[in-house]
PDB file of N, CA and C in Angstrom:
ATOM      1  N   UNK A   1       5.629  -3.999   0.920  1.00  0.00           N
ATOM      2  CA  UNK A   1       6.743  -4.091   1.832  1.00  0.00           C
ATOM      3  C   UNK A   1       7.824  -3.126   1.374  1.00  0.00           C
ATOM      4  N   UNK A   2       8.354  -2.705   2.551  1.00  0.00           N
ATOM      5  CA  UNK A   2       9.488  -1.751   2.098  1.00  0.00           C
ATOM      6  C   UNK A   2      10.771  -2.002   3.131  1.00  0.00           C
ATOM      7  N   UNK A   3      12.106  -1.474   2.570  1.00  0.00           N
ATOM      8  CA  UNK A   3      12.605  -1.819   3.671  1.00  0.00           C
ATOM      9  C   UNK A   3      13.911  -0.767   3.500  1.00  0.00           C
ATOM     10  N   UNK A   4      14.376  -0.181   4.228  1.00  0.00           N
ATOM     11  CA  UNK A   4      15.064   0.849   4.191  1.00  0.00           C
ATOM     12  C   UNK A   4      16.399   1.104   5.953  1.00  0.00           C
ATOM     13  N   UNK A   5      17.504   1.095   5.468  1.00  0.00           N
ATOM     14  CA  UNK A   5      18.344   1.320   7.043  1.00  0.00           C
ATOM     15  C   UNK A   5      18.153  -0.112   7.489  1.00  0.00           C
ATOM     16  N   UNK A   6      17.468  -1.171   7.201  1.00  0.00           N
ATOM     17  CA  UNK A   6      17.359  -2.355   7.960  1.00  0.00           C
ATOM     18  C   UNK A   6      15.977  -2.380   8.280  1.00  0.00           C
ATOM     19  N   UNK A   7      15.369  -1.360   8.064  1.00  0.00           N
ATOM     20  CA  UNK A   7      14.028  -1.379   9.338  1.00  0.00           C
ATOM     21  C   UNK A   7      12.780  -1.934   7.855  1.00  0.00           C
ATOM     22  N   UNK A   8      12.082  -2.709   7.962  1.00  0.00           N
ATOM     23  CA  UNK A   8      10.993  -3.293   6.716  1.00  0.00           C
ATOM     24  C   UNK A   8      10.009  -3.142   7.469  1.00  0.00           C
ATOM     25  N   UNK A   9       9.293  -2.645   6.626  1.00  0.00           N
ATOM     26  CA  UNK A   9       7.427  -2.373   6.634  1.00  0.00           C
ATOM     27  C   UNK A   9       6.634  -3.441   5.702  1.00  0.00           C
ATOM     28  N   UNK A  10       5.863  -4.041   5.846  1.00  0.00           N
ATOM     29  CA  UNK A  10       5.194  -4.225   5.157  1.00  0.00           C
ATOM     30  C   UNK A  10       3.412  -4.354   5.489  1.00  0.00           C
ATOM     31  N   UNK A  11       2.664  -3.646   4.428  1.00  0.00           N
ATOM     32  CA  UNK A  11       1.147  -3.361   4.883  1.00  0.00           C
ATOM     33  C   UNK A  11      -0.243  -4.141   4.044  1.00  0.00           C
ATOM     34  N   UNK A  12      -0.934  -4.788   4.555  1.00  0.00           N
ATOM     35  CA  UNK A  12      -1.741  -5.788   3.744  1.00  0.00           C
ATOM     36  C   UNK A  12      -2.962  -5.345   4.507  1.00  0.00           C
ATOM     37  N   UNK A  13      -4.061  -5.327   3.447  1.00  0.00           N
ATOM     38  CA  UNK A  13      -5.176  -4.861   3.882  1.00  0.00           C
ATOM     39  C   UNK A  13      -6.695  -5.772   3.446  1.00  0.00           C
ATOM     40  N   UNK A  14      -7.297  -6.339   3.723  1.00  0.00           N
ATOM     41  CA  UNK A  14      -8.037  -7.135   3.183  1.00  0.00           C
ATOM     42  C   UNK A  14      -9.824  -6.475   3.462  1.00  0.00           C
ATOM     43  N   UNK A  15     -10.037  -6.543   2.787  1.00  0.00           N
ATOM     44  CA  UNK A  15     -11.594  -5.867   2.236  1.00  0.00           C
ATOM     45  C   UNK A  15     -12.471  -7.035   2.091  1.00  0.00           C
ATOM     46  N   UNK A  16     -13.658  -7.152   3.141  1.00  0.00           N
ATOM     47  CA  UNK A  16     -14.408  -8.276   3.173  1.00  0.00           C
ATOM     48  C   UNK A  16     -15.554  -8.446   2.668  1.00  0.00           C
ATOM     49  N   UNK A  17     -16.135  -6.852   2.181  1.00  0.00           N
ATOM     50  CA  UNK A  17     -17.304  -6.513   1.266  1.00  0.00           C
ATOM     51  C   UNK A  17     -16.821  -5.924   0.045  1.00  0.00           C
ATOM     52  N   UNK A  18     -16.345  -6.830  -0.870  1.00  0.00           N
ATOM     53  CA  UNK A  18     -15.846  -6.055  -1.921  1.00  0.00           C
ATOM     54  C   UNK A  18     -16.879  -5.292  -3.318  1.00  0.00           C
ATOM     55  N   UNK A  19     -18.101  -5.534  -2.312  1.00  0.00           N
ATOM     56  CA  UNK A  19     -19.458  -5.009  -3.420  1.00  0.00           C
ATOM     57  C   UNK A  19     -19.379  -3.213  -3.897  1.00  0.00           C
ATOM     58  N   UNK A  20     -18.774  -2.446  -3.040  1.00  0.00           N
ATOM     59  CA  UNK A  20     -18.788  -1.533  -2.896  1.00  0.00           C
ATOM     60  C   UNK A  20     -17.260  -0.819  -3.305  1.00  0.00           C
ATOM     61  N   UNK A  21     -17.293   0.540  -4.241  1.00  0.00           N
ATOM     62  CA  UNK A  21     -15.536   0.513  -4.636  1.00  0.00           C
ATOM     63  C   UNK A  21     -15.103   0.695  -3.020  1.00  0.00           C
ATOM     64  N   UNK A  22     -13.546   1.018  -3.385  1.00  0.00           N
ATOM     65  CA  UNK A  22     -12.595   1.094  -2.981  1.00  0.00           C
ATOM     66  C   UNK A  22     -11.771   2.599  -2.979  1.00  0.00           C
ATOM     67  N   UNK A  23     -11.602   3.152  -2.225  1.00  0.00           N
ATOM     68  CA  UNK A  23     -10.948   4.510  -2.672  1.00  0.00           C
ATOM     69  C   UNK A  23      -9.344   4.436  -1.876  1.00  0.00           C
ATOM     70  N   UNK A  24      -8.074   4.662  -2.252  1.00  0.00           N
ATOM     71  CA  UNK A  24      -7.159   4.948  -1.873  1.00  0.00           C
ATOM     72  C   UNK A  24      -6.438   6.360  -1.824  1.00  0.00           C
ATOM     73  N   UNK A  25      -5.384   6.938  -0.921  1.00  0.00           N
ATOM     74  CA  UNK A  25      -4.622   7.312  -1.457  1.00  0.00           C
ATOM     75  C   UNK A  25      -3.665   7.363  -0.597  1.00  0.00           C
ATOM     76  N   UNK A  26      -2.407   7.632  -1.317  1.00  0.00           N
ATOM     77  CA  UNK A  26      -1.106   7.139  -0.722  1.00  0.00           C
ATOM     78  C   UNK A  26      -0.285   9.020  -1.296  1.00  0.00           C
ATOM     79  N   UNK A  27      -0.020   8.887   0.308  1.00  0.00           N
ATOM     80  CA  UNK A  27       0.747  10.340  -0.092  1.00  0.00           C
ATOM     81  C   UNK A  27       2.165  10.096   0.779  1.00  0.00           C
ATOM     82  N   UNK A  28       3.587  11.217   0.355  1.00  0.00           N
ATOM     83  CA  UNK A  28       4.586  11.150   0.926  1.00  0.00           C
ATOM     84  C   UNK A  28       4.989  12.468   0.800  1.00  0.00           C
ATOM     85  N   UNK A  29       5.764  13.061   2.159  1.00  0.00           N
ATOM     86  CA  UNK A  29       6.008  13.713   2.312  1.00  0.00           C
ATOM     87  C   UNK A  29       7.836  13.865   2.164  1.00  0.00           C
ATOM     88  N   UNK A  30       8.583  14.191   1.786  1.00  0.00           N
ATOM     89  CA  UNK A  30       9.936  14.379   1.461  1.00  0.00           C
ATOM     90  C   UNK A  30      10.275  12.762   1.222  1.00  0.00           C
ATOM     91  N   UNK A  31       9.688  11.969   0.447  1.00  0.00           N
ATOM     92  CA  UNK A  31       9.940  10.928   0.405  1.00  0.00           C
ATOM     93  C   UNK A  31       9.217  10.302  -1.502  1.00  0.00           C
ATOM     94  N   UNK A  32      10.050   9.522  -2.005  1.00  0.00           N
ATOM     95  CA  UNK A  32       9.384   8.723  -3.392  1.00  0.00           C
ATOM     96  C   UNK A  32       8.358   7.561  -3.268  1.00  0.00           C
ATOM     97  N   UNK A  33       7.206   7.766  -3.643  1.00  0.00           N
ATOM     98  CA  UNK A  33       6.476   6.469  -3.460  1.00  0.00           C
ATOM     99  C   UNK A  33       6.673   5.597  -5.012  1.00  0.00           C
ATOM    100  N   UNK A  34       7.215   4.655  -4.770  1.00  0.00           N
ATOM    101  CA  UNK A  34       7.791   3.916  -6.271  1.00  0.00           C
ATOM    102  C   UNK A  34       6.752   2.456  -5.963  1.00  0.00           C
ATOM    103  N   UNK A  35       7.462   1.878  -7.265  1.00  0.00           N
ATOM    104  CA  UNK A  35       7.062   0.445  -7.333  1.00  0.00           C
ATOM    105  C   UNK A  35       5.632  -0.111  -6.641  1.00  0.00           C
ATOM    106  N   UNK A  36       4.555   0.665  -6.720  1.00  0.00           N
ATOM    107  CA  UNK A  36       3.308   0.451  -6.177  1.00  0.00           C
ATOM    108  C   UNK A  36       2.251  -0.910  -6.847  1.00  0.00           C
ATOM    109  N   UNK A  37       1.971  -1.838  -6.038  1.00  0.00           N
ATOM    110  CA  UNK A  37       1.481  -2.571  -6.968  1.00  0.00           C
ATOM    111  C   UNK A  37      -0.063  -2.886  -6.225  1.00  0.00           C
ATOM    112  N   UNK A  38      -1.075  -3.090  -6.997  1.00  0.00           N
ATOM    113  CA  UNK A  38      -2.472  -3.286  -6.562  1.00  0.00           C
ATOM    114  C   UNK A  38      -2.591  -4.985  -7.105  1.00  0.00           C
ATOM    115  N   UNK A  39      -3.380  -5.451  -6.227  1.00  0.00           N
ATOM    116  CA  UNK A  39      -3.536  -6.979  -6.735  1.00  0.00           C
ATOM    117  C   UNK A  39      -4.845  -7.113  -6.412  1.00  0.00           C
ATOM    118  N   UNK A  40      -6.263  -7.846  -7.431  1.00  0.00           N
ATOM    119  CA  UNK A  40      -6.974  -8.077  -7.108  1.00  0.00           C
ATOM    120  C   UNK A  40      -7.049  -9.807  -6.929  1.00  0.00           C
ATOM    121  N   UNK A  41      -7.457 -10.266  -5.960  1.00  0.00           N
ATOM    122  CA  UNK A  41      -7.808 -11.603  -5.434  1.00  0.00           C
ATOM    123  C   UNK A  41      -8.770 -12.405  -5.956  1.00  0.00           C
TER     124      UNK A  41
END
């Protein structure tokens, strides 16, 4: 979740075959990607 000017995002993604990895990536363009947190279930 993020929240910035008032306006909040927040993005949850749930993976139902977790047999297989996982690949991410998170990119920003004129912007800081901070405080990133991964949680496994």
């Amino acid at each position: 979740m993020t929240e910035n000017l008032g306006i909040r995002i927040e993005n949850e993604t749930i993976v139902s075959d977790s047999t297989k990895p996982v690949y991410v990536a998170l990119t920003g363009d004129q912007v800081a990607l901070t405080d990133i947190r991964i949680r496994d279930i």
